[in-house]
N, C-alpha and C. Protein backbone atom coordinates (compact mmCIF):
# COMPACT_ATOMS: atom_id res chain seq x y z
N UNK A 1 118.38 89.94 96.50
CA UNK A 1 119.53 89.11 96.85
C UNK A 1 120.77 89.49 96.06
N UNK A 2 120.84 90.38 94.88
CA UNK A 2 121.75 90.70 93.94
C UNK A 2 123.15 91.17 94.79
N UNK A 3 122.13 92.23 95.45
CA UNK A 3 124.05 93.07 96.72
C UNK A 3 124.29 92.15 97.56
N UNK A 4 123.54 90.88 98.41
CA UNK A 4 124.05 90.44 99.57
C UNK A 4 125.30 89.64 99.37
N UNK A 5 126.06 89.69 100.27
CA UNK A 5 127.46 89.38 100.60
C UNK A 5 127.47 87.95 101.08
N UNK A 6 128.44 87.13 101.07
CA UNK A 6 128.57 86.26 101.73
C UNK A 6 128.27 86.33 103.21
N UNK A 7 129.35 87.56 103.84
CA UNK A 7 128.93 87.61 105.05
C UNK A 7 127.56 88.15 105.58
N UNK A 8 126.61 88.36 104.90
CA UNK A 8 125.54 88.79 105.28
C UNK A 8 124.70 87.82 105.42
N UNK A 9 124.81 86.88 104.20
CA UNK A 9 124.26 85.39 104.14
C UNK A 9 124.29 84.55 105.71
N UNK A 10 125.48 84.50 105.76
CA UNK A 10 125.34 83.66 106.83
C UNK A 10 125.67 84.07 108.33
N UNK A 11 125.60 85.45 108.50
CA UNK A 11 125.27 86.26 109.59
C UNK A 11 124.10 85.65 110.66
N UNK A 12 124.16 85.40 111.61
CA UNK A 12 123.93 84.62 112.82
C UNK A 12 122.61 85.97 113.48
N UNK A 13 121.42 85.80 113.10
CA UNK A 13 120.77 86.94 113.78
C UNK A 13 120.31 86.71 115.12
N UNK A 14 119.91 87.43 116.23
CA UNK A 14 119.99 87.21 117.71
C UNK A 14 118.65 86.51 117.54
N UNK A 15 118.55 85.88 118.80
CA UNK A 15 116.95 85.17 119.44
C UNK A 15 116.46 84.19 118.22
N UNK A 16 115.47 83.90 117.39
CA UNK A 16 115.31 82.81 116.61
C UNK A 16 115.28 82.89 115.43
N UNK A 17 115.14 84.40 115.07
CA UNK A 17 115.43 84.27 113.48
C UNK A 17 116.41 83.69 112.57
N UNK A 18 115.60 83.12 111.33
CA UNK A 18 116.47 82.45 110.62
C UNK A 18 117.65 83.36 109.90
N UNK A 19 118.51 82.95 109.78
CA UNK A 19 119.74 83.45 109.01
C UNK A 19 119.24 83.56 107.33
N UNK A 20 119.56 84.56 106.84
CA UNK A 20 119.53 84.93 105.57
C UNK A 20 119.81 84.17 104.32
N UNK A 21 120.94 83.43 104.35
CA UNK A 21 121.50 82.46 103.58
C UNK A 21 119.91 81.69 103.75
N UNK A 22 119.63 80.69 105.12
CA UNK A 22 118.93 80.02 105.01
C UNK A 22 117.64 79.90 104.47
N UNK A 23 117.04 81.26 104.42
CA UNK A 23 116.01 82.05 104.11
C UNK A 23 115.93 82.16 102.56
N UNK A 24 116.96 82.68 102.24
CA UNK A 24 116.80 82.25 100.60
C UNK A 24 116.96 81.22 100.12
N UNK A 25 117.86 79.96 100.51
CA UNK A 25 117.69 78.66 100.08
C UNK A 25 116.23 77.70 100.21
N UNK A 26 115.47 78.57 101.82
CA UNK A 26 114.42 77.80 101.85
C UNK A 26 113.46 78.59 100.40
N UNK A 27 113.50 79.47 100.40
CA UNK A 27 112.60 80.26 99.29
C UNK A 27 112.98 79.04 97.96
N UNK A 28 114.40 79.17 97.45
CA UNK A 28 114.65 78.49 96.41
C UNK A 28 113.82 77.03 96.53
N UNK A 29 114.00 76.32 97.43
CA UNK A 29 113.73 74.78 97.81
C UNK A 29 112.50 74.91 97.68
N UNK A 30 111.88 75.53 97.85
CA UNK A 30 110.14 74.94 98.21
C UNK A 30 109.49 75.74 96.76
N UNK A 31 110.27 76.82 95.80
CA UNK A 31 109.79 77.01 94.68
C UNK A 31 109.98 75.85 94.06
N UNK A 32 110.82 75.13 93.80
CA UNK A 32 111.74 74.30 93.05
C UNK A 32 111.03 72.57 93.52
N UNK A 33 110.35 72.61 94.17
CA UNK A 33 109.71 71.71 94.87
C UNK A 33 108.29 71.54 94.71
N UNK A 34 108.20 72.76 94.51
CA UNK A 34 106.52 72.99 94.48
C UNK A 34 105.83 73.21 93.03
N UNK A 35 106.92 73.52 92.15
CA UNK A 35 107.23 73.64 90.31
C UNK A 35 107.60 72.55 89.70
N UNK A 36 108.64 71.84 90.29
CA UNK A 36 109.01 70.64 89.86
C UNK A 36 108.78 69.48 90.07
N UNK A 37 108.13 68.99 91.26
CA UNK A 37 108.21 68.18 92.15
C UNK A 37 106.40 68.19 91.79
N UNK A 38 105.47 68.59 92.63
CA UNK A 38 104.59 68.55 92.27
C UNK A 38 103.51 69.17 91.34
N UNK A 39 103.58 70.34 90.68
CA UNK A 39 103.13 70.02 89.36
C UNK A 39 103.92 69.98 88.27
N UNK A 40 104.75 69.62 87.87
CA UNK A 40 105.81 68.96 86.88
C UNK A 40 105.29 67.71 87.24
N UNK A 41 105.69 66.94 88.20
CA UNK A 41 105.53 65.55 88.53
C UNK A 41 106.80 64.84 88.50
N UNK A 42 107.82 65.76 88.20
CA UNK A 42 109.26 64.96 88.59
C UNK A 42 110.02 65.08 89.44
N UNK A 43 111.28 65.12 89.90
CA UNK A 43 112.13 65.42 91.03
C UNK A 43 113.03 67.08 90.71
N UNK A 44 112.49 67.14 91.88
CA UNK A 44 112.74 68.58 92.11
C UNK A 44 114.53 68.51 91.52
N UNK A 45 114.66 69.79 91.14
CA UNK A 45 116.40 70.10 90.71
C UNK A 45 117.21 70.00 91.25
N UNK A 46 116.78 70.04 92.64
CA UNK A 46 117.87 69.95 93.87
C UNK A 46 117.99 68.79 93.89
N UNK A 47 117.48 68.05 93.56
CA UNK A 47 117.43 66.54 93.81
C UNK A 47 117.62 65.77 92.72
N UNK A 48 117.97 66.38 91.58
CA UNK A 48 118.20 65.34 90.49
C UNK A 48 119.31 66.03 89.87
N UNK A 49 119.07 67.66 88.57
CA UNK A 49 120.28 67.39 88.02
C UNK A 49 120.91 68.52 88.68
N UNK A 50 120.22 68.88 89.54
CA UNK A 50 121.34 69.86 90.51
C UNK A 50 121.95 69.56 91.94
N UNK A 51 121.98 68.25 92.00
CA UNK A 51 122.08 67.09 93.19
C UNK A 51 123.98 67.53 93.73
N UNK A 52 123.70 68.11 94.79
CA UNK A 52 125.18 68.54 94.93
C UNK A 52 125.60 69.55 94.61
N UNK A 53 124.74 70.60 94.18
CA UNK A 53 125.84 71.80 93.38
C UNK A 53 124.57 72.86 94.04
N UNK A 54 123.95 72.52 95.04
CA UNK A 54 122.87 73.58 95.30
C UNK A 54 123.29 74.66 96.26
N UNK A 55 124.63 74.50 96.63
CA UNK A 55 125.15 75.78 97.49
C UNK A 55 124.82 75.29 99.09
N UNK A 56 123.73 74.10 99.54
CA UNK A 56 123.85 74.16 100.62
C UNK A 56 124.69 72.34 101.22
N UNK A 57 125.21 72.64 102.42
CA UNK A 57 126.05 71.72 103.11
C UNK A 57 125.43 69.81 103.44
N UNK A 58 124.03 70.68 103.50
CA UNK A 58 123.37 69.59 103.93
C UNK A 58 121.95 70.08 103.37
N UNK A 59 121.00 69.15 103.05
CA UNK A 59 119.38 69.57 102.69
C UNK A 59 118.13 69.84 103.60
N UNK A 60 117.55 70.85 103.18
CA UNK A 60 116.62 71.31 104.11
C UNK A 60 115.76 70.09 104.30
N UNK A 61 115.17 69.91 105.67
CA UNK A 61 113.96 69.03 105.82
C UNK A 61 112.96 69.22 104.96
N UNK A 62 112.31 68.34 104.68
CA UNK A 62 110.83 67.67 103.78
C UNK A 62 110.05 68.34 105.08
N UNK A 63 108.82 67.96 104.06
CA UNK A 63 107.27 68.13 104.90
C UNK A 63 107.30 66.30 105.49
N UNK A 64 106.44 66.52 106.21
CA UNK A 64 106.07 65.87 107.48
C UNK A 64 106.72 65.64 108.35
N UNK A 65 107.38 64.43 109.00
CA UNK A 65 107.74 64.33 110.37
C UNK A 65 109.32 65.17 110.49
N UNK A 66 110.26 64.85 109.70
CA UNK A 66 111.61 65.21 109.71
C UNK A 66 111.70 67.14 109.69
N UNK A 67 110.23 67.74 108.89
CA UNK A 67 110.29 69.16 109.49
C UNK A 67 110.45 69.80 110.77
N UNK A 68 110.24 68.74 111.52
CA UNK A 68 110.44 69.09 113.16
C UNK A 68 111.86 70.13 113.52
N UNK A 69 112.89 69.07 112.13
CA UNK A 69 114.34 69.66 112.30
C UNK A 69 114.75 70.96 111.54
N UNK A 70 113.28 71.75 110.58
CA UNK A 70 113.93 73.10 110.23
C UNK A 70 114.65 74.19 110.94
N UNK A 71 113.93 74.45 112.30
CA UNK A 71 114.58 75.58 113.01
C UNK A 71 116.65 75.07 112.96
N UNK A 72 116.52 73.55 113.14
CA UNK A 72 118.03 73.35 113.52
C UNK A 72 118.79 73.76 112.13
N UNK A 73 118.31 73.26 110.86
CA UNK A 73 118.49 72.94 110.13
C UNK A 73 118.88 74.73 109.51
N UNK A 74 117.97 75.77 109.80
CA UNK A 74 118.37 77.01 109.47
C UNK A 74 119.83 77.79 110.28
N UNK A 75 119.86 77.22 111.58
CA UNK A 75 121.13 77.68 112.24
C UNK A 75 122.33 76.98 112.14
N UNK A 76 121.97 76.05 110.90
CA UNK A 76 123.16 74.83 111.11
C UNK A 76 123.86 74.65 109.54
N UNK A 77 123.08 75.11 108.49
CA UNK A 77 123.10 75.26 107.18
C UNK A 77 124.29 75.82 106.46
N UNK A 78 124.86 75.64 106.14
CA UNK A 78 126.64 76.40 105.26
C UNK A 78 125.69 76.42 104.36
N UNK A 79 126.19 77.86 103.38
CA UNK A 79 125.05 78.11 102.28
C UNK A 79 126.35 78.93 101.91
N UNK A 80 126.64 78.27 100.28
CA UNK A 80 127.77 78.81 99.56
C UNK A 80 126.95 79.50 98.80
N UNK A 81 127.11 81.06 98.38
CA UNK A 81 125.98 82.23 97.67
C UNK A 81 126.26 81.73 96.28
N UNK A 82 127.16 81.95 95.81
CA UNK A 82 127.57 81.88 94.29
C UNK A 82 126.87 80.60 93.90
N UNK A 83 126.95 79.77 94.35
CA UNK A 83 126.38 77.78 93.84
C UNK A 83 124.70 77.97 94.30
N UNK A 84 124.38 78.50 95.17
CA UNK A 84 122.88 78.70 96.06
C UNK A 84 122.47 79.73 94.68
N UNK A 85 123.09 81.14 94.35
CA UNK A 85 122.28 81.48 93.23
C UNK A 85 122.45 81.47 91.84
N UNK A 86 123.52 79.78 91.07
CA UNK A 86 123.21 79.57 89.88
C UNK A 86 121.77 78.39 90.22
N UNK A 87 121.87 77.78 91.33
CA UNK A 87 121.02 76.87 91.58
C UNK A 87 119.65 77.59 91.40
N UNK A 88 119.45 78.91 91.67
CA UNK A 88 118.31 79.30 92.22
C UNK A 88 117.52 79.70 90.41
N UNK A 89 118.60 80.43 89.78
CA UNK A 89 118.47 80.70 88.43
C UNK A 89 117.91 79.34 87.38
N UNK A 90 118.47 78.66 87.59
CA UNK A 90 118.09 77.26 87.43
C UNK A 90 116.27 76.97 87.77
N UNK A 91 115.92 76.88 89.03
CA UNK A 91 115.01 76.80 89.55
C UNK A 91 113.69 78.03 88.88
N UNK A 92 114.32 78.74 88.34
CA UNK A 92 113.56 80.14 88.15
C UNK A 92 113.07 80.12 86.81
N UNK A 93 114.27 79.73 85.63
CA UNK A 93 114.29 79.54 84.38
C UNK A 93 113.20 78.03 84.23
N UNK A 94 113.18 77.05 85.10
CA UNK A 94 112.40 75.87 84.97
C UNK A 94 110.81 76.45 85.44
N UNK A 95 110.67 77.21 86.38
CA UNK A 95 109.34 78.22 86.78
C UNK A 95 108.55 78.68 85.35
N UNK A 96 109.82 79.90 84.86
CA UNK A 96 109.19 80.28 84.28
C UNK A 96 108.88 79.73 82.83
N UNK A 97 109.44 78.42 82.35
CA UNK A 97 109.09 77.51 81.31
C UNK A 97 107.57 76.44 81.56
N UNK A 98 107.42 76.65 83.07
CA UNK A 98 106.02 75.83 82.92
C UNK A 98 105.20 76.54 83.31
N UNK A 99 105.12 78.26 83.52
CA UNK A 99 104.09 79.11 83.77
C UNK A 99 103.80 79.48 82.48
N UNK A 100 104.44 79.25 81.27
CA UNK A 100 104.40 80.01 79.95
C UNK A 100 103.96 78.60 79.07
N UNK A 101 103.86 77.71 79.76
CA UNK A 101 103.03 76.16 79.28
C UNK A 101 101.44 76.37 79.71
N UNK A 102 100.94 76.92 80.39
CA UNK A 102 99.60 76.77 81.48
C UNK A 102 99.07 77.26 80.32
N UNK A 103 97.48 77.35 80.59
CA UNK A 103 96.83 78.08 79.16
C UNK A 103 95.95 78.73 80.98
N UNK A 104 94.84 79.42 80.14
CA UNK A 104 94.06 80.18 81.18
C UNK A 104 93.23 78.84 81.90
N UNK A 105 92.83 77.80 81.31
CA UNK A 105 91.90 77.17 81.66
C UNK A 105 92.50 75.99 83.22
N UNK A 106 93.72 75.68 82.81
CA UNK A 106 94.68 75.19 83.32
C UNK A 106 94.67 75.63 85.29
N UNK A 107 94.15 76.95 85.24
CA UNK A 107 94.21 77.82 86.42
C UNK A 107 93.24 76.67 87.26
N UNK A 108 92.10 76.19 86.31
CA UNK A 108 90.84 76.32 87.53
C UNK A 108 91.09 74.25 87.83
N UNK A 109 92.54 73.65 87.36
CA UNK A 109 92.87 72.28 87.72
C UNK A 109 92.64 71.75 89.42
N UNK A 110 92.14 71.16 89.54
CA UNK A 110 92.18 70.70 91.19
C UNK A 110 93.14 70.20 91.66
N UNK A 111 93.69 70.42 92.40
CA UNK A 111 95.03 69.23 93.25
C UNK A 111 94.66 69.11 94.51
N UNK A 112 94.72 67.69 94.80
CA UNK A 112 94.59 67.32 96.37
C UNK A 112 96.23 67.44 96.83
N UNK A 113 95.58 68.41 97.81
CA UNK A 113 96.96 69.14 98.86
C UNK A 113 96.45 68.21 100.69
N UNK A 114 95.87 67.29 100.04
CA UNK A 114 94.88 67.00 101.42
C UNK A 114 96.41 66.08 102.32
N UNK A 115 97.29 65.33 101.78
CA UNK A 115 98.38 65.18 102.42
C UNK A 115 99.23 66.28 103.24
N UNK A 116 99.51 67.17 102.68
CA UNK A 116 99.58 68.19 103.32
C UNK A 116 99.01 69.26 104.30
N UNK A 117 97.38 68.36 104.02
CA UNK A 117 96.75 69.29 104.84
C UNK A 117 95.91 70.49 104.59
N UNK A 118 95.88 70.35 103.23
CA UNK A 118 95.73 72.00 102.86
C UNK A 118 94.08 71.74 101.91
N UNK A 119 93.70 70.37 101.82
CA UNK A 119 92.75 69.71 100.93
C UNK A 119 92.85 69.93 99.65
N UNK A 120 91.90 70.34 98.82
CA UNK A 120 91.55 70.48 97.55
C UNK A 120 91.98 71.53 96.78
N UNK A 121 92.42 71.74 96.50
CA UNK A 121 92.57 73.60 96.20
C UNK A 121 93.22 73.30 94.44
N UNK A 122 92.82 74.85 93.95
CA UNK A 122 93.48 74.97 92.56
C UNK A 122 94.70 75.22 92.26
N UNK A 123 95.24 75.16 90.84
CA UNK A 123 96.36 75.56 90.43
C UNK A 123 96.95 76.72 90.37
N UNK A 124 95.66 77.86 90.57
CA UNK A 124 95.72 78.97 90.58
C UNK A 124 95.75 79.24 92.24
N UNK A 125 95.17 78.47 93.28
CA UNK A 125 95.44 78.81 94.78
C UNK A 125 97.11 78.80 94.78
N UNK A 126 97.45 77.38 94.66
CA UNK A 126 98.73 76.70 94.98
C UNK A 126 99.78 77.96 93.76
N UNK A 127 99.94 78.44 92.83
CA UNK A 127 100.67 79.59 92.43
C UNK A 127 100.29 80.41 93.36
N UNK A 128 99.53 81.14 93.37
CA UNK A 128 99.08 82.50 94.27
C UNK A 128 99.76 82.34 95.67
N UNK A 129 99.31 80.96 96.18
CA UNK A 129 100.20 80.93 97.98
C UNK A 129 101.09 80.55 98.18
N UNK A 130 101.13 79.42 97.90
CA UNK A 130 102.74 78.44 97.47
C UNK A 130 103.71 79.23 96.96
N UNK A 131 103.58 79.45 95.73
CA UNK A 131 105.11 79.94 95.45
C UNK A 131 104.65 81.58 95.15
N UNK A 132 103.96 82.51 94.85
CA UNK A 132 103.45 84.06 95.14
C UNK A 132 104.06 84.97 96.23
N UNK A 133 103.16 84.09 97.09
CA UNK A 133 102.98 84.87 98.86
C UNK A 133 103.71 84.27 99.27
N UNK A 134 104.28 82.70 99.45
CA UNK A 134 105.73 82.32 99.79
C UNK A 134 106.81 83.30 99.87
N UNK A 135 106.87 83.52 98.72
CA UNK A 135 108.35 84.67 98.00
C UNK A 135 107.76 85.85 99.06
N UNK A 136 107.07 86.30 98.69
CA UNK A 136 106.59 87.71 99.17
C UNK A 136 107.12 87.90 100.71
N UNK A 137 106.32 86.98 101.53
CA UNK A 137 106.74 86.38 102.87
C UNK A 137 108.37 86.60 102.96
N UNK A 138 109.02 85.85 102.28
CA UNK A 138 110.40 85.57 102.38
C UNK A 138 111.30 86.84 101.56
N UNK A 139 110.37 87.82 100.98
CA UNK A 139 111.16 88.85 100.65
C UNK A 139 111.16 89.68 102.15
N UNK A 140 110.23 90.07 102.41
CA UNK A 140 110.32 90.60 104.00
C UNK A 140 111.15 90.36 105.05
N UNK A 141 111.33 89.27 104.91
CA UNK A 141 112.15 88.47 106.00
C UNK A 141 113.36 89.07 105.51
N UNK A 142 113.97 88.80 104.22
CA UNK A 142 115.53 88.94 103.34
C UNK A 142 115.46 90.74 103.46
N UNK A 143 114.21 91.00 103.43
CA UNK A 143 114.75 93.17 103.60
C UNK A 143 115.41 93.08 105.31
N UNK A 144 114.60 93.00 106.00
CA UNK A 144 114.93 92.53 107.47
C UNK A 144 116.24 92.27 107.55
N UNK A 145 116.36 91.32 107.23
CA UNK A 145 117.81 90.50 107.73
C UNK A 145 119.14 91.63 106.96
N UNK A 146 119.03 92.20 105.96
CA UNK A 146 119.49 92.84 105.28
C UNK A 146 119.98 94.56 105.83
N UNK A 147 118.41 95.00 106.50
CA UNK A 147 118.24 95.61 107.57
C UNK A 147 119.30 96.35 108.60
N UNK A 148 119.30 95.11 109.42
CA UNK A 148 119.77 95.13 110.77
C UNK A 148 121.21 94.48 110.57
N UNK A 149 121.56 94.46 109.33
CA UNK A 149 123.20 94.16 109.53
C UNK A 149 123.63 95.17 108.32
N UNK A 150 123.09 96.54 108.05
CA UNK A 150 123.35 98.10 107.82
C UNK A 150 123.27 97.76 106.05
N UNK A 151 122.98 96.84 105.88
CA UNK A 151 122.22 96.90 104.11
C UNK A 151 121.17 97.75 103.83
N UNK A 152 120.94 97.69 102.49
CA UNK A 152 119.61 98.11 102.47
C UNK A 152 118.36 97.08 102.00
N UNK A 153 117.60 97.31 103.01
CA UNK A 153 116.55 96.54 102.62
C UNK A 153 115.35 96.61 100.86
N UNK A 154 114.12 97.13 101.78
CA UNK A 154 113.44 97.10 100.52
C UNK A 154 113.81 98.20 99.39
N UNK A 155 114.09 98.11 98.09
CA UNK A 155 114.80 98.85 97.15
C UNK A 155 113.51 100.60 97.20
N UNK A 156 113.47 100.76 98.21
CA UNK A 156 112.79 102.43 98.20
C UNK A 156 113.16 103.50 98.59
């Protein structure tokens, strides 16, 4: 995300793909959500002391019913880059202060994801998929989008 441009951010891609801007804010939101929010146990950054300064116009939908409105919510999103990536730095620096808290044993904790759907799973699943393969996922997408509007994608 270091070279992308404003205008690349919020570049309008054909048929349903999400826009780039949106793509990295959702990346930011659901790390920052998924670190802070549920295993922290407090309110996510976006939502407390970064309430307003997160770069986007309006907030991405939650899980359950109101997700219905992500697709709108990605074509509809103003995503200011500069505020979207002190927010994100923010989000990253709070990551990496409670991955450097965990001890090894910490890995094999249970969390019911069963609201979500996902049941029982460890602390070590929910890092690995949640926020791991999340990113990973959403780096693909950000080479892509990066791609096809004459950037360069993956750094090779």
């Amino acid at each position: 995300m270091a070279d992308v441009t404003p205008a690349q951010a919020s570049w309008m891609p054909p048929g349903t793909a999400n826009p780039l801007g949106a793509t990295y804010a959702h990346a930011v939101i659901v790390e920052d959500s998924v670190v802070n929010g549920m295993l922290k146990g407090s309110a996510p950054l976006g939502s407390s002391t970064w309430a307003g300064k997160t770069g986007l116009d309006h907030p991405m939908p939650g899980p359950g019913p109101d997700f219905q409105h992500y697709p709108a919510w990605t074509r509809s999103v103003k995503v200011q880059l500069p505020a979207l990536r002190q927010y994100a730095q923010a989000v990253y620096a709070a990551t990496d202060q409670h991955l450097a808290s965990l001890k090894p044993a910490d890995l094999d904790r249970k969390l019911d994801l069963s609201g979500a759907g996902m049941g029982e799973q460890t602390l070590a699943w929910v890092l690995n998929r949640l926020i791991l393969g999340h990113i990973d996922n959403m780096c693909g997408e950000v080479s892509v989008l990066k791609g096809v509007q004459g950037g360069k994608g993956y750094p090779m």
